[in-house]
Protein backbone atom coordinates (compact mmCIF):
# COMPACT_ATOMS: atom_id res chain seq x y z
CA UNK A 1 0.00 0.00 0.00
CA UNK A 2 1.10 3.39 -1.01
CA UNK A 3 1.47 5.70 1.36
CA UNK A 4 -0.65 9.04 1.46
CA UNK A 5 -0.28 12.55 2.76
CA UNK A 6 -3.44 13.56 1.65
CA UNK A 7 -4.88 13.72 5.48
CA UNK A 8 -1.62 15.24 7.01
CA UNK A 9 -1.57 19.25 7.66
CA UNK A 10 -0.20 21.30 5.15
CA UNK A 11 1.79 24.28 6.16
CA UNK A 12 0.68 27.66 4.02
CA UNK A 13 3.73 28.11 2.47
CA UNK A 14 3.21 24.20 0.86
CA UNK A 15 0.10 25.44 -0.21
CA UNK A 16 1.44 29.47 -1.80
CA UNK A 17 4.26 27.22 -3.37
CA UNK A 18 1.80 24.96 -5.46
CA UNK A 19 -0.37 27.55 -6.57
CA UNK A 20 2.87 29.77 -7.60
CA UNK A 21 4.14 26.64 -9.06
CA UNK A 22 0.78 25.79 -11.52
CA UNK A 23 1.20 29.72 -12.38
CA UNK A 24 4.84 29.51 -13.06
CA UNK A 25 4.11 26.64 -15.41
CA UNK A 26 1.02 28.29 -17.24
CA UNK A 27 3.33 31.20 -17.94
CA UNK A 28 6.34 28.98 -19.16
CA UNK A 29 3.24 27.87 -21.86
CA UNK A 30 2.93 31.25 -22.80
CA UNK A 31 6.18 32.44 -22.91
CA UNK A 32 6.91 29.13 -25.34
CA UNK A 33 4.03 30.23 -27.48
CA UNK A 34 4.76 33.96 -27.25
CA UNK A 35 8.51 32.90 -28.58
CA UNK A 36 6.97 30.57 -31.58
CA UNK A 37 5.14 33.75 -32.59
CA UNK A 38 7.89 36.05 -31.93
CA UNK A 39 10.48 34.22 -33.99
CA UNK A 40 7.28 33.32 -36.87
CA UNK A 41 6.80 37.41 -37.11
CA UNK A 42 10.37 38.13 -36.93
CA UNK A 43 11.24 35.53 -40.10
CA UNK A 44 8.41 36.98 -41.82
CA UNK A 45 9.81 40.34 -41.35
CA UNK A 46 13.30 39.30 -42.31
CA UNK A 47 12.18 37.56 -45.81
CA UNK A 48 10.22 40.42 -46.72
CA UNK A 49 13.59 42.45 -46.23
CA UNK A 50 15.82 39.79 -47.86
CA UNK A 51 13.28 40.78 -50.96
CA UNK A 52 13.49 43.99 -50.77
CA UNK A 53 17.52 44.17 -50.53
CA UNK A 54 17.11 41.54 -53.52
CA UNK A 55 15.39 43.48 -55.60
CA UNK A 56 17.30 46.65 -54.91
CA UNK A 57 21.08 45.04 -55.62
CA UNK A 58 22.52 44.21 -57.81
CA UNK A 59 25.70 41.35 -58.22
CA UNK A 60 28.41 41.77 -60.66
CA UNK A 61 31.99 41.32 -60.48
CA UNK A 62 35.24 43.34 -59.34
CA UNK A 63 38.33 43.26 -60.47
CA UNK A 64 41.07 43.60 -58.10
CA UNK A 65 43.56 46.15 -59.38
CA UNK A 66 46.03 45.02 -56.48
CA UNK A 67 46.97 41.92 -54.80
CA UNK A 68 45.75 41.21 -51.55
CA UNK A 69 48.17 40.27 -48.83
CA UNK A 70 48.97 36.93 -47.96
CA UNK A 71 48.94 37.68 -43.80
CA UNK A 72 48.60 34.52 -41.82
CA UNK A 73 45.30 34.38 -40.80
CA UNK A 74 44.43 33.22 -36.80
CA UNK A 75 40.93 33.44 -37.71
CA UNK A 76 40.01 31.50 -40.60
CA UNK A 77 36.40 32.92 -41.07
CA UNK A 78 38.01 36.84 -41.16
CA UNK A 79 40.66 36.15 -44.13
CA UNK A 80 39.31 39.10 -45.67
CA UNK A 81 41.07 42.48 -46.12
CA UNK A 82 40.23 46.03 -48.01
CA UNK A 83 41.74 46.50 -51.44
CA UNK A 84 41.30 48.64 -54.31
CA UNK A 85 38.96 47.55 -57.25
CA UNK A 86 37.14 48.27 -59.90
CA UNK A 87 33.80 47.07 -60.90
CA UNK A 88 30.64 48.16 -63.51
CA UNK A 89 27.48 49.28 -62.71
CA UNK A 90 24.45 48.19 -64.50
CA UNK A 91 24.41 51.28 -66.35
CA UNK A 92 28.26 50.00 -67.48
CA UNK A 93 29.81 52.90 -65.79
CA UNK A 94 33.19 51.90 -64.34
CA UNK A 95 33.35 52.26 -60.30
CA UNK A 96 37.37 52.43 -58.51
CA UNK A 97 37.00 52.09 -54.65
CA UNK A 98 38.01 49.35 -51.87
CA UNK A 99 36.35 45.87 -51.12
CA UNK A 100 37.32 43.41 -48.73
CA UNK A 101 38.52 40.47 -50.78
CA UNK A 102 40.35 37.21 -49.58
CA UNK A 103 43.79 37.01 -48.56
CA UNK A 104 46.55 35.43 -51.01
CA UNK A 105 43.85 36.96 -54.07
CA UNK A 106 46.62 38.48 -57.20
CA UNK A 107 45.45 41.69 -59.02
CA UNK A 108 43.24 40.94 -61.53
CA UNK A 109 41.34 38.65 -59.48
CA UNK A 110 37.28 38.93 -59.92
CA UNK A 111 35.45 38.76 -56.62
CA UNK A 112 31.77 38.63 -56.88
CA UNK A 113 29.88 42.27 -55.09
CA UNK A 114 26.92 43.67 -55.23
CA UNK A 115 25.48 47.14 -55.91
CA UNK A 116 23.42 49.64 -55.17
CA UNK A 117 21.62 51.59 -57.43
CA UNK A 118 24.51 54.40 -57.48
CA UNK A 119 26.53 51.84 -57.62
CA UNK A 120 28.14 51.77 -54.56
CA UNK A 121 29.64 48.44 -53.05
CA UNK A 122 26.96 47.40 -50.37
CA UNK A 123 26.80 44.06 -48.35
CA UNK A 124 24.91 40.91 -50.01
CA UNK A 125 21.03 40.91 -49.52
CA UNK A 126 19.90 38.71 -47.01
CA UNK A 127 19.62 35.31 -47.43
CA UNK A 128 16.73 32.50 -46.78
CA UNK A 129 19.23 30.87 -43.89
CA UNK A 130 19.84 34.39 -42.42
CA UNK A 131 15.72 35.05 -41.97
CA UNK A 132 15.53 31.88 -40.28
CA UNK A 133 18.47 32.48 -38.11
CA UNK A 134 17.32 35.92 -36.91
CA UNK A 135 13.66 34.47 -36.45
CA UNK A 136 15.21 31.25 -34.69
CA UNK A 137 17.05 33.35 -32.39
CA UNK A 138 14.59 35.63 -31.57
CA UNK A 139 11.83 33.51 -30.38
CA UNK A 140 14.77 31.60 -28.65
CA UNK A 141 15.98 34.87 -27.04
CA UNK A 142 12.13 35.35 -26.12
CA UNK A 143 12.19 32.02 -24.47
CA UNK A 144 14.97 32.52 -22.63
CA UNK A 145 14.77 35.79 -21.55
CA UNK A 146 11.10 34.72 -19.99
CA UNK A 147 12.29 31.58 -18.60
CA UNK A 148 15.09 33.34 -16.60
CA UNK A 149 12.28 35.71 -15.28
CA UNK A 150 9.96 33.06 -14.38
CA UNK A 151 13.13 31.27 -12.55
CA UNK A 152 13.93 34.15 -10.44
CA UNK A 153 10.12 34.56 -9.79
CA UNK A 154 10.09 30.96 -8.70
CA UNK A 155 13.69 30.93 -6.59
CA UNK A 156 12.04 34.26 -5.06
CA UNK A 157 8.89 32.35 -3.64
CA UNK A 158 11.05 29.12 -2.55
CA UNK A 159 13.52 31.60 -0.41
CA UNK A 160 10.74 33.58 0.90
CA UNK A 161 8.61 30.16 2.02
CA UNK A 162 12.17 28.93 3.05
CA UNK A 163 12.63 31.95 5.24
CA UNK A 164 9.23 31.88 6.53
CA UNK A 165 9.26 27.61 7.68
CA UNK A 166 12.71 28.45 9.59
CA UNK A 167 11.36 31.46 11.66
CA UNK A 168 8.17 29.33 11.88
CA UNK A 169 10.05 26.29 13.30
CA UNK A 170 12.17 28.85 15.66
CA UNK A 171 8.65 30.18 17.54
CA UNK A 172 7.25 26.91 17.57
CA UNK A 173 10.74 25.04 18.79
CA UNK A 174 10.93 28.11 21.15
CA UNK A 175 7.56 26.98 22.92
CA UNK A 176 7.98 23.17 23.04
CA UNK A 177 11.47 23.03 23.21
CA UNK A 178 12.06 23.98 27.00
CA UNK A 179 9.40 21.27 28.23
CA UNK A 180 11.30 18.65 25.61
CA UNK A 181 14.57 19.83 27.78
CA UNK A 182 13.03 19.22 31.05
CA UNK A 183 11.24 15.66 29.75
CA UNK A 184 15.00 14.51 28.43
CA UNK A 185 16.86 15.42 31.60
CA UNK A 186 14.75 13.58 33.77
């Protein structure tokens, strides 16, 4: 037979803990779902800017008019450094200015950019993999950031029902305690 504390006294605290507890855990459901729409929005957001940088760039090629350093590298993923280039617009007008173009590259070198409309160098458009990354992380950073919350919410409520059972436990102990005493050293 199992045994049951279902007739047993319950201190308040026991009872403020698992009401806190069933509300802590509703909330975690909301914060999941508030993330899951979070992120959803934010990827939305981010394609519809990935299409609008599409359609406003334009790729084409440079031409590097001077080699590019060979400088060891500690950071693979860097190994990029400014040089001068040139490069056409799409109205064919030639463009001089710097890029960043891999290390160990020889003048002459085409490295893919893309354009502006005034033909200015400007960073790729956004891809598909980068909308889903900044919508992944958001609702993740969502989910986090609520979770931590809730955590200190719940560690608040444990310390305080902690704090109250001791100082509980004191008054009582301080009552029976001196007849216990006097009962032992008989």
């Amino acid at each position: 037979m199992r045994p049951t504390t279902a007739g047993l006294p319950r201190r308040v605290t026991d009872r403020v803990e698992d009401v806190v507890a069933w509300a802590l855990l509703a909330c975690a459901l909301f914060v999941v779902a508030v993330g899951v729409v979070t992120g959803i929005a934010v990827y939305a957001a981010s394609v519809q800017r990935a299409s609008a940088e599409a359609a406003e760039r334009i790729p084409t090629t440079a031409v590097l008019v001077q080699d590019v350093p060979n400088v060891p590298v500690t950071n693979p993923s860097i190994g990029r450094m400014p040089v001068a280039a040139t490069w056409h617009d799409a109205d064919g007008v030639v463009h001089t200015g710097v890029i960043d173009a891999g290390v160990g590259l020889v003048a002459g070198a085409e490295v893919p950019v893309w354009l502006d409309r005034s033909g200015a160098v400007v960073p790729a458009p956004m891809s598909a993999l980068d909308a889903e990354a900044v919508g992944f992380s958001a609702g993740v950073v969502v989910v986090l950031t609520g979770g931590a919350v809730l955590a200190w919410i719940w560690w608040v409520v444990r310390r305080a029902a902690a704090v109250r059972n001791a100082a509980n436990w004191e008054r009582e102990w301080a009552r029976v305690g001196p007849a216990w005493r006097r009962e032992a050293g008989r």
